[in-house]
Protein backbone atom coordinates (compact mmCIF):
# COMPACT_ATOMS: atom_id res chain seq x y z
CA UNK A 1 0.00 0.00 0.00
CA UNK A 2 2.74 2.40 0.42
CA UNK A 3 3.61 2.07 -3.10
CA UNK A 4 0.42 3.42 -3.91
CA UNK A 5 0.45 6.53 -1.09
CA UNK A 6 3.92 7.45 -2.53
CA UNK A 7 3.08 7.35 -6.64
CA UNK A 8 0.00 9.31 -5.34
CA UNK A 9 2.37 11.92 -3.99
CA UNK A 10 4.57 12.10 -6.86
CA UNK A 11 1.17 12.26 -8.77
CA UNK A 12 -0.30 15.39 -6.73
CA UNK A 13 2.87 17.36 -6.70
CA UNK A 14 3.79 16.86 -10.43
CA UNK A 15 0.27 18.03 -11.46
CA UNK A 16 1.17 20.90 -9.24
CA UNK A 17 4.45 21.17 -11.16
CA UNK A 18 2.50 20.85 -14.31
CA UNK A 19 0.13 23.45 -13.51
CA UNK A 20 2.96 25.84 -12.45
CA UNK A 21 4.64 25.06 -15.60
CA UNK A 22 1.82 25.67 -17.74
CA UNK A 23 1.25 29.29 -16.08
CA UNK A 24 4.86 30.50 -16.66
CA UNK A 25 4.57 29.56 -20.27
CA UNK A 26 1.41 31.14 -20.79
CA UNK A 27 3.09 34.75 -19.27
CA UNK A 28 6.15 34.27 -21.18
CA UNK A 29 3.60 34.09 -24.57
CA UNK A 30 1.46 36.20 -23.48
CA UNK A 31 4.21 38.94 -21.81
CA UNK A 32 1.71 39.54 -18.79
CA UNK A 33 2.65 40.14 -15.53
CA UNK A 34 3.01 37.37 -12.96
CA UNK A 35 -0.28 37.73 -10.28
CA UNK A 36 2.29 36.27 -7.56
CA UNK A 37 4.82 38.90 -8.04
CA UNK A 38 4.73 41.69 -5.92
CA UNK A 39 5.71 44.94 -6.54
CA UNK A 40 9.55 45.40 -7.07
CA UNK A 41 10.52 42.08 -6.12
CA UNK A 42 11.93 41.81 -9.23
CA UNK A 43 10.58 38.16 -10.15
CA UNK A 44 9.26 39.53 -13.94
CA UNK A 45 12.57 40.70 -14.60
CA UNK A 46 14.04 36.99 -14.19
CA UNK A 47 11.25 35.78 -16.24
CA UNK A 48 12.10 37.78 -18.91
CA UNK A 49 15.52 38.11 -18.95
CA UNK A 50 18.01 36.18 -21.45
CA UNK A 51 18.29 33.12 -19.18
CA UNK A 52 14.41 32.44 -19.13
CA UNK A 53 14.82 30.45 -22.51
CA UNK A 54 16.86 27.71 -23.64
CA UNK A 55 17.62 27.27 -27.83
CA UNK A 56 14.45 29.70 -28.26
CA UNK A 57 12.70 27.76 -26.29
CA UNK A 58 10.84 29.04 -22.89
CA UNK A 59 12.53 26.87 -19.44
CA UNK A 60 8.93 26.78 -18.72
CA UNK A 61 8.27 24.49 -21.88
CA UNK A 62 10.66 22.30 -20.34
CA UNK A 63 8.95 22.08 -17.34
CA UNK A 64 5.60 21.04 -18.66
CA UNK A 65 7.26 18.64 -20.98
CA UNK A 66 9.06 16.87 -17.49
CA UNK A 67 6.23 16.67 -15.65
CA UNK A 68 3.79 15.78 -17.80
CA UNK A 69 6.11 13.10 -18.80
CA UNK A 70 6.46 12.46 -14.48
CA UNK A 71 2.65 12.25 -14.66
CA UNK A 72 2.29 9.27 -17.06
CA UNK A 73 5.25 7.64 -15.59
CA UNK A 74 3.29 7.68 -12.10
CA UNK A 75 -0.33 6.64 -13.49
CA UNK A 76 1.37 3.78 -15.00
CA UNK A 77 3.29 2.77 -11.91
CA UNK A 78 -0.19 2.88 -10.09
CA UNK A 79 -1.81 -0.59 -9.32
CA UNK A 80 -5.19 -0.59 -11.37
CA UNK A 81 -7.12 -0.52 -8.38
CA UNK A 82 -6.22 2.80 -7.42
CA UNK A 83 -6.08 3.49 -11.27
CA UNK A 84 -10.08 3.64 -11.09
CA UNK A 85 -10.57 4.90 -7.84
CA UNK A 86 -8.66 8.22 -9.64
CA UNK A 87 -11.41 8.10 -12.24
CA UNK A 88 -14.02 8.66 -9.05
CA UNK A 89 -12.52 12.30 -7.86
């Protein structure tokens, strides 16, 4: 049963990842402003500096790419009992 608690962990907190991800990219397309930054912290500056993409690419890309790829690798690992119980929240 532990198996199950744990890839239900790593499940939760890569959809977290995932949504996180998913955020950044849409403010580095978009060029918004980030609703967590507060004034002067500086944290839109980092975003948009030269290090905020790799080949062209946006780091956040990356990240959705990694965790959605840590998602599927923890729904398979998941016995198919818990599988379907998923399906029910």
């Amino acid at each position: 049963m532990k198996k199950n608690v744990s890839n239900l962990l790593i499940l939760i907190l890569s959809l977290a990842g995932l949504v996180l991800s998913l955020y950044l990219s849409y403010l580095h397309y978009t060029e918004s402003q980030a609703a967590f930054c507060g004034q002067g912290s500086g944290c839109d500056e980092v975003r948009q500096s030269a290090y905020s993409t790799m080949l062209g690419v946006p780091v956040a890309v990356f990240g959705v790419i990694g965790y959605l790829i840590i998602c599927a690798l923890s729904i398979v690992a998941m016995a198919k009992r818990t599988k379907w119980l998923l399906l029910y929240i």
